[in-house]
C-alpha atoms as a PDB file:
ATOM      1  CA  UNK A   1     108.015 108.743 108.493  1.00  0.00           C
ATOM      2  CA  UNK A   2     110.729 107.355 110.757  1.00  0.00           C
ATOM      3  CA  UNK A   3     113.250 109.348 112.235  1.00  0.00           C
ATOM      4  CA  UNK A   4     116.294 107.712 109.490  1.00  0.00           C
ATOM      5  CA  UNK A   5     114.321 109.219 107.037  1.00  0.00           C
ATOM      6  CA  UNK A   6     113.121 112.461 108.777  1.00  0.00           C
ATOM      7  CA  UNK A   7     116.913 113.530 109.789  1.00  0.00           C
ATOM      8  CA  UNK A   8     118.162 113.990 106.247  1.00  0.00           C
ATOM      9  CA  UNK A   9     115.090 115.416 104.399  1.00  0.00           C
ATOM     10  CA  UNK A  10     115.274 117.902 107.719  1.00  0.00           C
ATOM     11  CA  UNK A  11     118.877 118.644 107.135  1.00  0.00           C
ATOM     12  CA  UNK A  12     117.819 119.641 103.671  1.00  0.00           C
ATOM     13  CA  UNK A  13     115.617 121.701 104.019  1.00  0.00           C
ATOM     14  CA  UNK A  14     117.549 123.276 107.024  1.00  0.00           C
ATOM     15  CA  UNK A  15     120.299 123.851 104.224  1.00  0.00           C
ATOM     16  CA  UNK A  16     117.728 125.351 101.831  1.00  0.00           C
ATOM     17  CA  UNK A  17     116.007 127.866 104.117  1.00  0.00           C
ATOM     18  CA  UNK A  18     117.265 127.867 107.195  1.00  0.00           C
ATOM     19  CA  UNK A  19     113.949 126.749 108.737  1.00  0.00           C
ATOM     20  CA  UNK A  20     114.670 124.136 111.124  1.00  0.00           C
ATOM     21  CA  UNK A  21     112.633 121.026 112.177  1.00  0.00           C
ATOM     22  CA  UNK A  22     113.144 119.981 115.474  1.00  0.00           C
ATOM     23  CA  UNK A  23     112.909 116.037 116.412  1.00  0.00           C
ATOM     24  CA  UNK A  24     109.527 116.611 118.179  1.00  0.00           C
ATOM     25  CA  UNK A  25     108.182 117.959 114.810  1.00  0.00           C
ATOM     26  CA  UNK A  26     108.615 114.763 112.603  1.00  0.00           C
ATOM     27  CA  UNK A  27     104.895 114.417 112.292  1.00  0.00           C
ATOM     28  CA  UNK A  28     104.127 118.232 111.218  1.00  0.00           C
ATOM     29  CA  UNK A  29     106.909 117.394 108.415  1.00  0.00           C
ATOM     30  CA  UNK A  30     105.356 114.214 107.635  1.00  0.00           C
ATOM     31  CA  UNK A  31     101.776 115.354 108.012  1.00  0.00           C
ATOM     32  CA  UNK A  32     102.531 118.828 105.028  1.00  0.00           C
ATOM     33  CA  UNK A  33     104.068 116.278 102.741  1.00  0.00           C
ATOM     34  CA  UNK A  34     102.092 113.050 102.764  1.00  0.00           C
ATOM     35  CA  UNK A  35      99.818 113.840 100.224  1.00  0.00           C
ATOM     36  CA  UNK A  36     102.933 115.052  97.787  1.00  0.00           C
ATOM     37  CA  UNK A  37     104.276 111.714  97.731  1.00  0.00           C
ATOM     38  CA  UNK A  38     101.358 109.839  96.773  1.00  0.00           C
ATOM     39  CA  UNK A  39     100.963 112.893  93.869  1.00  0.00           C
ATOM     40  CA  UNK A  40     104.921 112.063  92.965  1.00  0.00           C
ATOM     41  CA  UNK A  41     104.492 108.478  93.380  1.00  0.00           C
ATOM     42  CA  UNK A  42     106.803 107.700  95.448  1.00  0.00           C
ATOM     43  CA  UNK A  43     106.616 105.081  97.921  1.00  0.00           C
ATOM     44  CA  UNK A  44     108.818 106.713 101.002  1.00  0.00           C
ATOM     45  CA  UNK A  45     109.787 109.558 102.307  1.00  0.00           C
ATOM     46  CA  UNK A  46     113.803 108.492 101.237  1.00  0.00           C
ATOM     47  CA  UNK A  47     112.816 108.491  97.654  1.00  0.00           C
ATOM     48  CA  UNK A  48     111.558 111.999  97.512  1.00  0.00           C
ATOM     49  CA  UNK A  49     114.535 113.120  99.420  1.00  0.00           C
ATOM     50  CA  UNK A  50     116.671 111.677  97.212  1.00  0.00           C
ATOM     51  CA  UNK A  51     114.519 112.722  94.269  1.00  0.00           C
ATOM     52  CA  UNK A  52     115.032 116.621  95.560  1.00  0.00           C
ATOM     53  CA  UNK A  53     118.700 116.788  96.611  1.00  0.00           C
ATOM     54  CA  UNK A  54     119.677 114.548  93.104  1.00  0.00           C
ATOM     55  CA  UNK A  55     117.056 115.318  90.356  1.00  0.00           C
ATOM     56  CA  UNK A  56     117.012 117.030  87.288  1.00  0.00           C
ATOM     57  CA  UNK A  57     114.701 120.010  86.340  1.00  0.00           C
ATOM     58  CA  UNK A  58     111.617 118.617  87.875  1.00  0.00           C
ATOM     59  CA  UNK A  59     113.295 118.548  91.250  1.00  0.00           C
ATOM     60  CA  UNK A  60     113.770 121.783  90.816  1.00  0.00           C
ATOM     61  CA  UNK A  61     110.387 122.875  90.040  1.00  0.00           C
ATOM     62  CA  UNK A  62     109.536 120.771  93.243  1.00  0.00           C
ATOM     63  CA  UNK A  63     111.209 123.024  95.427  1.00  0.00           C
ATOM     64  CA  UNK A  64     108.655 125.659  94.853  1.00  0.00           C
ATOM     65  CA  UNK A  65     106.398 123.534  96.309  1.00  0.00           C
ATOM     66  CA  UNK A  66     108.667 122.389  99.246  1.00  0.00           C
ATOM     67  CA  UNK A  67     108.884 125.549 100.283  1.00  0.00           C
ATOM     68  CA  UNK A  68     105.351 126.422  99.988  1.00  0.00           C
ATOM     69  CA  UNK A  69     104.531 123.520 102.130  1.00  0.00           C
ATOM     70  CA  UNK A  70     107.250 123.820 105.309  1.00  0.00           C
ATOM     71  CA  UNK A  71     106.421 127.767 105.482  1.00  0.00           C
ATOM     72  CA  UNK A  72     103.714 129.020 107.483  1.00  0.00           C
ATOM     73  CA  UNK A  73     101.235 131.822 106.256  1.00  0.00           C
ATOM     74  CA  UNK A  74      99.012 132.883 108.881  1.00  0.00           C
ATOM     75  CA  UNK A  75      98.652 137.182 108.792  1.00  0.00           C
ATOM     76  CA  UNK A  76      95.795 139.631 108.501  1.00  0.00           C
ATOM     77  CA  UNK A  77      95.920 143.006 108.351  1.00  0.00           C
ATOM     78  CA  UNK A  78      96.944 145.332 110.801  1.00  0.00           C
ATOM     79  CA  UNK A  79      98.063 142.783 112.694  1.00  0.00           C
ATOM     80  CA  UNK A  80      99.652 143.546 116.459  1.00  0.00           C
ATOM     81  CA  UNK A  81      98.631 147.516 116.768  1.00  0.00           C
ATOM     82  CA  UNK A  82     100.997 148.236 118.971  1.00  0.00           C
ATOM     83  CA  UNK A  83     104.317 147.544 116.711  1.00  0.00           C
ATOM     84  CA  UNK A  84     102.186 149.214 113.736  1.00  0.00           C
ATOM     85  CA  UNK A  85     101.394 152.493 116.519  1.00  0.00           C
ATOM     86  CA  UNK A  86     105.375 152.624 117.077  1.00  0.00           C
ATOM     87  CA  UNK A  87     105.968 152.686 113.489  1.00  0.00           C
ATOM     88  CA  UNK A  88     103.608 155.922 113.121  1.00  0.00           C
ATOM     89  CA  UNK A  89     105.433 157.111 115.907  1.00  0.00           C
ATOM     90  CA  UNK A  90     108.867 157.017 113.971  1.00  0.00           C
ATOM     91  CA  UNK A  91     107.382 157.803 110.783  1.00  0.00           C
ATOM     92  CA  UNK A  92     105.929 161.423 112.405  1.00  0.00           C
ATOM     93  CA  UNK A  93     108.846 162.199 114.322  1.00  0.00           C
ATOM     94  CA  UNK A  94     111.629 161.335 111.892  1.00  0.00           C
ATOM     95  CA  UNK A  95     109.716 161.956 108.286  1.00  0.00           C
ATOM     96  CA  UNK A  96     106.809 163.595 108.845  1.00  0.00           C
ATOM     97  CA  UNK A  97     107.806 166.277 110.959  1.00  0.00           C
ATOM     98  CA  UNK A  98     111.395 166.549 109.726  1.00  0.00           C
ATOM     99  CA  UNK A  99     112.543 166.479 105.945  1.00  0.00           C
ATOM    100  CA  UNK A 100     115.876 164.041 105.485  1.00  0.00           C
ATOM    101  CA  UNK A 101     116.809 166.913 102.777  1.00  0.00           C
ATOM    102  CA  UNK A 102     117.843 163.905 100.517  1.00  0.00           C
ATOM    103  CA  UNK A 103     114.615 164.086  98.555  1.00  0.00           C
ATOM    104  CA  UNK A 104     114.900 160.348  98.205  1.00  0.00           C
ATOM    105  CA  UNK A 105     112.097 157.821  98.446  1.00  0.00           C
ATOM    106  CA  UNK A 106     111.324 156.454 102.460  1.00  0.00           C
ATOM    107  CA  UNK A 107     112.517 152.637 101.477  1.00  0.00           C
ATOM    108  CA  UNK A 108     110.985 150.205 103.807  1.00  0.00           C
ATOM    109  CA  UNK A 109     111.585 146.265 103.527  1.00  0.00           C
ATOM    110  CA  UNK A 110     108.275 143.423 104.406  1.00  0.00           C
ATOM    111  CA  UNK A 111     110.730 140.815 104.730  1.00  0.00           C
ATOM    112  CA  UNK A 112     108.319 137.235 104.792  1.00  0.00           C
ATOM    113  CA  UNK A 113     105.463 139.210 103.866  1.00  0.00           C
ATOM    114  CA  UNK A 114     103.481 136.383 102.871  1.00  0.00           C
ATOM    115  CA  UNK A 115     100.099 136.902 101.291  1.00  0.00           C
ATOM    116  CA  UNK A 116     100.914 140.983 101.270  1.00  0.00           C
ATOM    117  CA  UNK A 117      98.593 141.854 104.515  1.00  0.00           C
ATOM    118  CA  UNK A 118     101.949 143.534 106.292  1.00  0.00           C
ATOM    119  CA  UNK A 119     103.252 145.478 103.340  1.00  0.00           C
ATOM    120  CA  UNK A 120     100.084 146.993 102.076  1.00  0.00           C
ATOM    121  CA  UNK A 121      99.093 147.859 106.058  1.00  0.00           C
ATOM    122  CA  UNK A 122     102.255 149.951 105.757  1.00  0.00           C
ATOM    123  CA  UNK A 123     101.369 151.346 103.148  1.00  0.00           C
ATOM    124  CA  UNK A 124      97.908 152.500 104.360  1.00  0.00           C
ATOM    125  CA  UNK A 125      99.473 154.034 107.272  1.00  0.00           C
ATOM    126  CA  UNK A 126     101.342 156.343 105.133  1.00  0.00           C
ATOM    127  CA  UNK A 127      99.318 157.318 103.106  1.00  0.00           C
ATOM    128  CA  UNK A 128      97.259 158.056 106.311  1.00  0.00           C
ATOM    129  CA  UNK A 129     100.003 160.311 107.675  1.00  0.00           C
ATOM    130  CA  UNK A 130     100.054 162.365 104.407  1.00  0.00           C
ATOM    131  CA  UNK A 131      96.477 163.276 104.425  1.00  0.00           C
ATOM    132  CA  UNK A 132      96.352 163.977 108.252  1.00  0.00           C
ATOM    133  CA  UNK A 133     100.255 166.177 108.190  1.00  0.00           C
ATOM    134  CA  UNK A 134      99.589 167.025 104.242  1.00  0.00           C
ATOM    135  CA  UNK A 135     102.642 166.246 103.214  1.00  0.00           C
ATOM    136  CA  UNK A 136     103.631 164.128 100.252  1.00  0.00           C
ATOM    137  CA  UNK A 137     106.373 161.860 101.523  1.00  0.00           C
ATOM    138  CA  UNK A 138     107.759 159.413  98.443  1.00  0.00           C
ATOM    139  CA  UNK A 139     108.101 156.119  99.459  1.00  0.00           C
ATOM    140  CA  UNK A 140     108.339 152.175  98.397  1.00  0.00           C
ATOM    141  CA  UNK A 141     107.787 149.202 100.167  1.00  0.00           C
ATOM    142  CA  UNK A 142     109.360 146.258  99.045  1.00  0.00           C
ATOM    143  CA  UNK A 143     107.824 142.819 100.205  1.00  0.00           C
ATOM    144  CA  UNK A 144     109.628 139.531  99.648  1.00  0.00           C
ATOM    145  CA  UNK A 145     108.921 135.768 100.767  1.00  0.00           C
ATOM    146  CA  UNK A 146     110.216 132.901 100.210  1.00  0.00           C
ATOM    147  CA  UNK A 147     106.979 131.092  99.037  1.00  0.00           C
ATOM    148  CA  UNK A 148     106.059 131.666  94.825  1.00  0.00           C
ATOM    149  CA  UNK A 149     102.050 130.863  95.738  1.00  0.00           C
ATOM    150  CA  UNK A 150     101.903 133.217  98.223  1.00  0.00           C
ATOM    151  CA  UNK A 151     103.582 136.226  96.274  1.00  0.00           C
ATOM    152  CA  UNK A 152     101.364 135.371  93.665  1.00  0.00           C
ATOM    153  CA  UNK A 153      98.216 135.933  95.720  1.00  0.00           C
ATOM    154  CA  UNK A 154      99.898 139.415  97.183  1.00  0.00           C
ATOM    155  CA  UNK A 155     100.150 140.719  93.921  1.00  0.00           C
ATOM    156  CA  UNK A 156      96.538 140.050  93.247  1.00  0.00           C
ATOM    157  CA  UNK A 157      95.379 141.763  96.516  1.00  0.00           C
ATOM    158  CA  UNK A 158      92.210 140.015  96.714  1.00  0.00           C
ATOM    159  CA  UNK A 159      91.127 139.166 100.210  1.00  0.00           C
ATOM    160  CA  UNK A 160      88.517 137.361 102.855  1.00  0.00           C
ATOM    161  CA  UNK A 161      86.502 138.574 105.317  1.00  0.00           C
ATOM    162  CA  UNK A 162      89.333 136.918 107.544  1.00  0.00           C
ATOM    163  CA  UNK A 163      92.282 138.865 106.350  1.00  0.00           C
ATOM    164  CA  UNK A 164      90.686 142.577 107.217  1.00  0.00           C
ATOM    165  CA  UNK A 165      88.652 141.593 110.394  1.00  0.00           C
ATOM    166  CA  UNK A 166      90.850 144.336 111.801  1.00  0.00           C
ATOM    167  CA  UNK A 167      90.178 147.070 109.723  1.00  0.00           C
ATOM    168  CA  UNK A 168      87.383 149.446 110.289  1.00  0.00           C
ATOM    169  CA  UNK A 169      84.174 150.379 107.802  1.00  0.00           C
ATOM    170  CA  UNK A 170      85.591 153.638 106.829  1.00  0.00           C
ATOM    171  CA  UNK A 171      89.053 152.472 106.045  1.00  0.00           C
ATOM    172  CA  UNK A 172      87.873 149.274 103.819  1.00  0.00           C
ATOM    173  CA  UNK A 173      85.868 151.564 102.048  1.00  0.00           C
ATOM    174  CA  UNK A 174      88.765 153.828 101.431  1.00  0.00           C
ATOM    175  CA  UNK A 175      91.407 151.286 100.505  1.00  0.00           C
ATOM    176  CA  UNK A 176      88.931 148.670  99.287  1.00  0.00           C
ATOM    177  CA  UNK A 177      86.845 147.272  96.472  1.00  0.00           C
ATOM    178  CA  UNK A 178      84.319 145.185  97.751  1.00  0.00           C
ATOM    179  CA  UNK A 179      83.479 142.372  95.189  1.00  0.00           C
ATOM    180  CA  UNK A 180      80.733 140.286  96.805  1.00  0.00           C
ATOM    181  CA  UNK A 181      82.550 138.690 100.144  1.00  0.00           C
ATOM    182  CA  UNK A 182      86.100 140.163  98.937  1.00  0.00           C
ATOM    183  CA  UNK A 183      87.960 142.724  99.037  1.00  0.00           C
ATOM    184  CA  UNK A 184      90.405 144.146  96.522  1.00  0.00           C
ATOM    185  CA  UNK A 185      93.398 146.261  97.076  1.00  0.00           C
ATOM    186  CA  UNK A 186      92.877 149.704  95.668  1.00  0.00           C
ATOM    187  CA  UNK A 187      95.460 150.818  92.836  1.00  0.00           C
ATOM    188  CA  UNK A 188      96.488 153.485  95.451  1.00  0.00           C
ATOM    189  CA  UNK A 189      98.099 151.145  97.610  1.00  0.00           C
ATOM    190  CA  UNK A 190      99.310 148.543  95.350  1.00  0.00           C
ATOM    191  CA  UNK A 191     101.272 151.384  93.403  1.00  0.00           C
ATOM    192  CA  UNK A 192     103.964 151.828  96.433  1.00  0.00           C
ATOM    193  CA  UNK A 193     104.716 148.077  97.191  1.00  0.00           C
ATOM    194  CA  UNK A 194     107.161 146.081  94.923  1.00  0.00           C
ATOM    195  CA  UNK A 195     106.632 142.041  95.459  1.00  0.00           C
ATOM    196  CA  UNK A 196     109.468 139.831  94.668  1.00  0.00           C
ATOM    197  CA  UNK A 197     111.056 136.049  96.171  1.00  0.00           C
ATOM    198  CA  UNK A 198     113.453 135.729  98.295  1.00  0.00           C
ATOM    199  CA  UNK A 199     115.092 133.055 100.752  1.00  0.00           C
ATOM    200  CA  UNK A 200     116.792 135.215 103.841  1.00  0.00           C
ATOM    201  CA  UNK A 201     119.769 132.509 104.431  1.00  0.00           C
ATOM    202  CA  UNK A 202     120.947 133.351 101.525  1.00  0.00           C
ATOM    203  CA  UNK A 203     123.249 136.113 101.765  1.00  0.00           C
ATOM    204  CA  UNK A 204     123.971 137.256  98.216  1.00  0.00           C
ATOM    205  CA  UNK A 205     119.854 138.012  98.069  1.00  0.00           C
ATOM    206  CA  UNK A 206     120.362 141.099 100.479  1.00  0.00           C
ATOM    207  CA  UNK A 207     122.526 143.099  97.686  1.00  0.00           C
ATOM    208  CA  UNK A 208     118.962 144.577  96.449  1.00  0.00           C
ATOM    209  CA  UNK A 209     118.097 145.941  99.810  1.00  0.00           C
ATOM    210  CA  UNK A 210     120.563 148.187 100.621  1.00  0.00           C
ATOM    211  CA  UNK A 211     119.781 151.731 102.664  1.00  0.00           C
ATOM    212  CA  UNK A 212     116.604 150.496 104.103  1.00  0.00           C
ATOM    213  CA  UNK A 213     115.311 153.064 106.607  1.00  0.00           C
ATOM    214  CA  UNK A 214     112.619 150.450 108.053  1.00  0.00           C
ATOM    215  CA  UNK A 215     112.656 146.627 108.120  1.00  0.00           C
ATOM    216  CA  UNK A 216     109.750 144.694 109.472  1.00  0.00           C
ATOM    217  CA  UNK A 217     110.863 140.808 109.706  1.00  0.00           C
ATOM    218  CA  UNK A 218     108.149 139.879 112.350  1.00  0.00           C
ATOM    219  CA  UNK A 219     107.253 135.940 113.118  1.00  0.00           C
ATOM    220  CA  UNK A 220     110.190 134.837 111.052  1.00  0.00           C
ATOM    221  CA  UNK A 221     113.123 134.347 113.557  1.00  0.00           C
ATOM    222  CA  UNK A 222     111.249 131.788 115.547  1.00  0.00           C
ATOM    223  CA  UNK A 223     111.335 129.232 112.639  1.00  0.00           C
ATOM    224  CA  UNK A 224     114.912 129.651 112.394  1.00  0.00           C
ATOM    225  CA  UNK A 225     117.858 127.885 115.054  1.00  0.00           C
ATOM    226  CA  UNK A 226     120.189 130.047 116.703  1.00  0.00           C
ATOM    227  CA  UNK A 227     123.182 130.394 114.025  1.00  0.00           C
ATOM    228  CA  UNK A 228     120.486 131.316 111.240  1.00  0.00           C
ATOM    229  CA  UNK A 229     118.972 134.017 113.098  1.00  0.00           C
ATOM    230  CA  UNK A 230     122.029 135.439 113.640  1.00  0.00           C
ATOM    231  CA  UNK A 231     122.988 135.721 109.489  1.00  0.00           C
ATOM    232  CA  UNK A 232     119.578 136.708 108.854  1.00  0.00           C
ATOM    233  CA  UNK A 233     119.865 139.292 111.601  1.00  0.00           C
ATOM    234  CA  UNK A 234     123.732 140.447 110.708  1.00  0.00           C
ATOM    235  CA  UNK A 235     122.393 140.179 106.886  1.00  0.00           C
ATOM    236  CA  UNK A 236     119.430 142.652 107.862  1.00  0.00           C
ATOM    237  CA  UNK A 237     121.732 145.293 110.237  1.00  0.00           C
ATOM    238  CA  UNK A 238     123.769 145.580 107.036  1.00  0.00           C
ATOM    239  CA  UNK A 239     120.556 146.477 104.866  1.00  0.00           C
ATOM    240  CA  UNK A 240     119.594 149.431 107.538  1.00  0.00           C
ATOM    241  CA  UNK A 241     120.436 152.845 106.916  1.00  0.00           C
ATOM    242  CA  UNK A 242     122.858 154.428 109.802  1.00  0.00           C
ATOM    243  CA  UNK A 243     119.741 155.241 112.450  1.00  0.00           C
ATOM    244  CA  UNK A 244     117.857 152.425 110.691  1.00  0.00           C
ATOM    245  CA  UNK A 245     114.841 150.681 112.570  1.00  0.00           C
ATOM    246  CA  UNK A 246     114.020 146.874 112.705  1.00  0.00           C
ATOM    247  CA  UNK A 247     110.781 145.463 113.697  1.00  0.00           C
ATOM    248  CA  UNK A 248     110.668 141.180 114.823  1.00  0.00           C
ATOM    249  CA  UNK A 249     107.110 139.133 116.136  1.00  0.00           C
ATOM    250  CA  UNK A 250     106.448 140.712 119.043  1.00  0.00           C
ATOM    251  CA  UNK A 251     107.149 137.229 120.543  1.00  0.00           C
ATOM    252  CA  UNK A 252     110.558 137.294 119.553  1.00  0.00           C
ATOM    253  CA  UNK A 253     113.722 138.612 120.615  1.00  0.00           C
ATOM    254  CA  UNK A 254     117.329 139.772 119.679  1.00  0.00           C
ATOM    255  CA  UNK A 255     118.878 138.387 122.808  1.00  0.00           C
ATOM    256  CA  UNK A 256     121.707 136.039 122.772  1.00  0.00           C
ATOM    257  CA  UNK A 257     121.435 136.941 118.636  1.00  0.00           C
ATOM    258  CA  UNK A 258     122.544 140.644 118.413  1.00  0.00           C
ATOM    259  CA  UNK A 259     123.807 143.226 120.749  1.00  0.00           C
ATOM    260  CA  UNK A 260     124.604 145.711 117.293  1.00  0.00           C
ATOM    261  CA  UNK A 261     120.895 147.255 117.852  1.00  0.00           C
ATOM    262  CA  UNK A 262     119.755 149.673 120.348  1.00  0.00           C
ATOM    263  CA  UNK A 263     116.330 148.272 121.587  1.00  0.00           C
ATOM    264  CA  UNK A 264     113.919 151.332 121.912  1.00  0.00           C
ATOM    265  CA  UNK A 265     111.104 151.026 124.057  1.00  0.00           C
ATOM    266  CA  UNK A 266     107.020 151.770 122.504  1.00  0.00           C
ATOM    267  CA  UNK A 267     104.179 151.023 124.653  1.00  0.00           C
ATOM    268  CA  UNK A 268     103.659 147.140 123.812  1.00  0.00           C
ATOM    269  CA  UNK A 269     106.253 146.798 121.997  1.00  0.00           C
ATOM    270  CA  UNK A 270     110.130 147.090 121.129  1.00  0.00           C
ATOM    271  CA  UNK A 271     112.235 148.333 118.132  1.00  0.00           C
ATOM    272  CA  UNK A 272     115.798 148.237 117.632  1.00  0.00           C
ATOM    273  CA  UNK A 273     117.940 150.536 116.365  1.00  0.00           C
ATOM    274  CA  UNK A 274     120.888 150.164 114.092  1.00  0.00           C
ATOM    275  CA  UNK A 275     123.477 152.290 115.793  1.00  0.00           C
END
């Protein structure tokens, strides 16, 4: 790949997701979408560019797998205690151990939930906090991503020995189905989460998340420049009930982005506040 034809296939996708490509990362670019082209046919990397941003159906159909390709997928459950010990935290002190006196469902938004390990994690921890305060809280998560494969596989709930090396005995058994070295999602779980696509830079997808009283969007922001994070993160404060929380990668950071949160401070780890 040389750099005329990395700069407007990068652009592209840039335009398409939001995830940008920076000159240093030609040959991770090149590298995901070698083997496509010889699939396609094509002879250079200027004739599948041209092929997505001016074909017909099939280039559409492509795009599935364009974005399955530049998105990475790398999550297990229970992953980073700390941000999942300050969202017990919140959940006991502002659910658990005080009624809303709405009666409405706790909504909480896995934005880039990828193969479902975050969503369904939250959902164990409720459930968790119901049997231990015994108190039947209704809530729904709802888990989007931008990639079709990996929604697929969420649904399913089938994982790898890799996927729950942070989960304990008792707790697999619990939530679990063990079918020889996998392990299936109970029904239990799977009933409260609600899979579906969705690209964050684009803003008229947010309309179906309104009055969120949680969002996690962790290890997202950091494939993103500066003026995407900020409509993804604007996009997101909007979603957020009044007294909302947002979780990001514990790596990343609303400075410079957003100053409309108030960050709260959880041993290891940060959440911010919508005001």
């Amino acid at each position: 790949m040389t750099r005329e034809e990395f700069i407007p296939l990068r652009d592209f996708i840039y335009e398409k997701t939001g995830i940008f490509f920076a000159e240093n990362k030609m040959y991770l670019l090149e590298s995901r979408l070698s083997n496509r082209l010889s699939e396609l046919g094509f002879e250079t990397y200027n004739d599948y560019y041209f092929f997505l941003k001016y074909g017909n159906e099939d280039a559409k159909k492509e795009m599935i797998y364009l974005l399955d390709v530049v998105t990475t997928n790398e999550t297990s459950f229970f992953r980073n205690p700390p941000q999942l010990d300050a969202f017990r935290i919140i959940m006991e002190k502002n659910y658990f151990k005080n009624t809303n006196g709405q009666g409405m469902p706790l909504k909480i938004w896995s934005a880039a939930c990828s193969t479902g390990e975050e969503p369904y994690t939250l959902a164990i921890i409720l459930l968790e906090l119901m049997e231990l305060t015994k108190r039947n809280i209704p809530f729904i998560i709802y888990a989007t991503d931008i990639s079709y494969r990996v929604l697929e596989a969420a649904k399913k709930g089938v994982y790898g020995p890799y996927s729950i090396r942070g989960m304990d005995q008792t707790m697999l058994n619990k939530y679990f189905t063990k079918n020889g070295d996998t392990y299936i999602v109970k029904d239990i779980v799977k009933k409260n989460v609600k899979f579906d696509f969705m690209n964050l830079i684009d803003k008229q997808s947010y309309v179906k998340y309104r009055f969120m009283d949680i969002i996690f969007c962790r290890n997202v922001l950091i494939y993103f420049d500066d003026k995407a994070k900020k409509r993804v993160i604007d996009s997101i404060y909007e979603c957020l009930k009044p007294g909302g929380f947002l979780t990001i990668g514990h790596a990343e950071s609303l400075h410079n982005i957003s100053r409309a949160f108030k960050p709260i401070m959880f041993p290891g780890s940060i959440v911010y506040q919508k005001g």
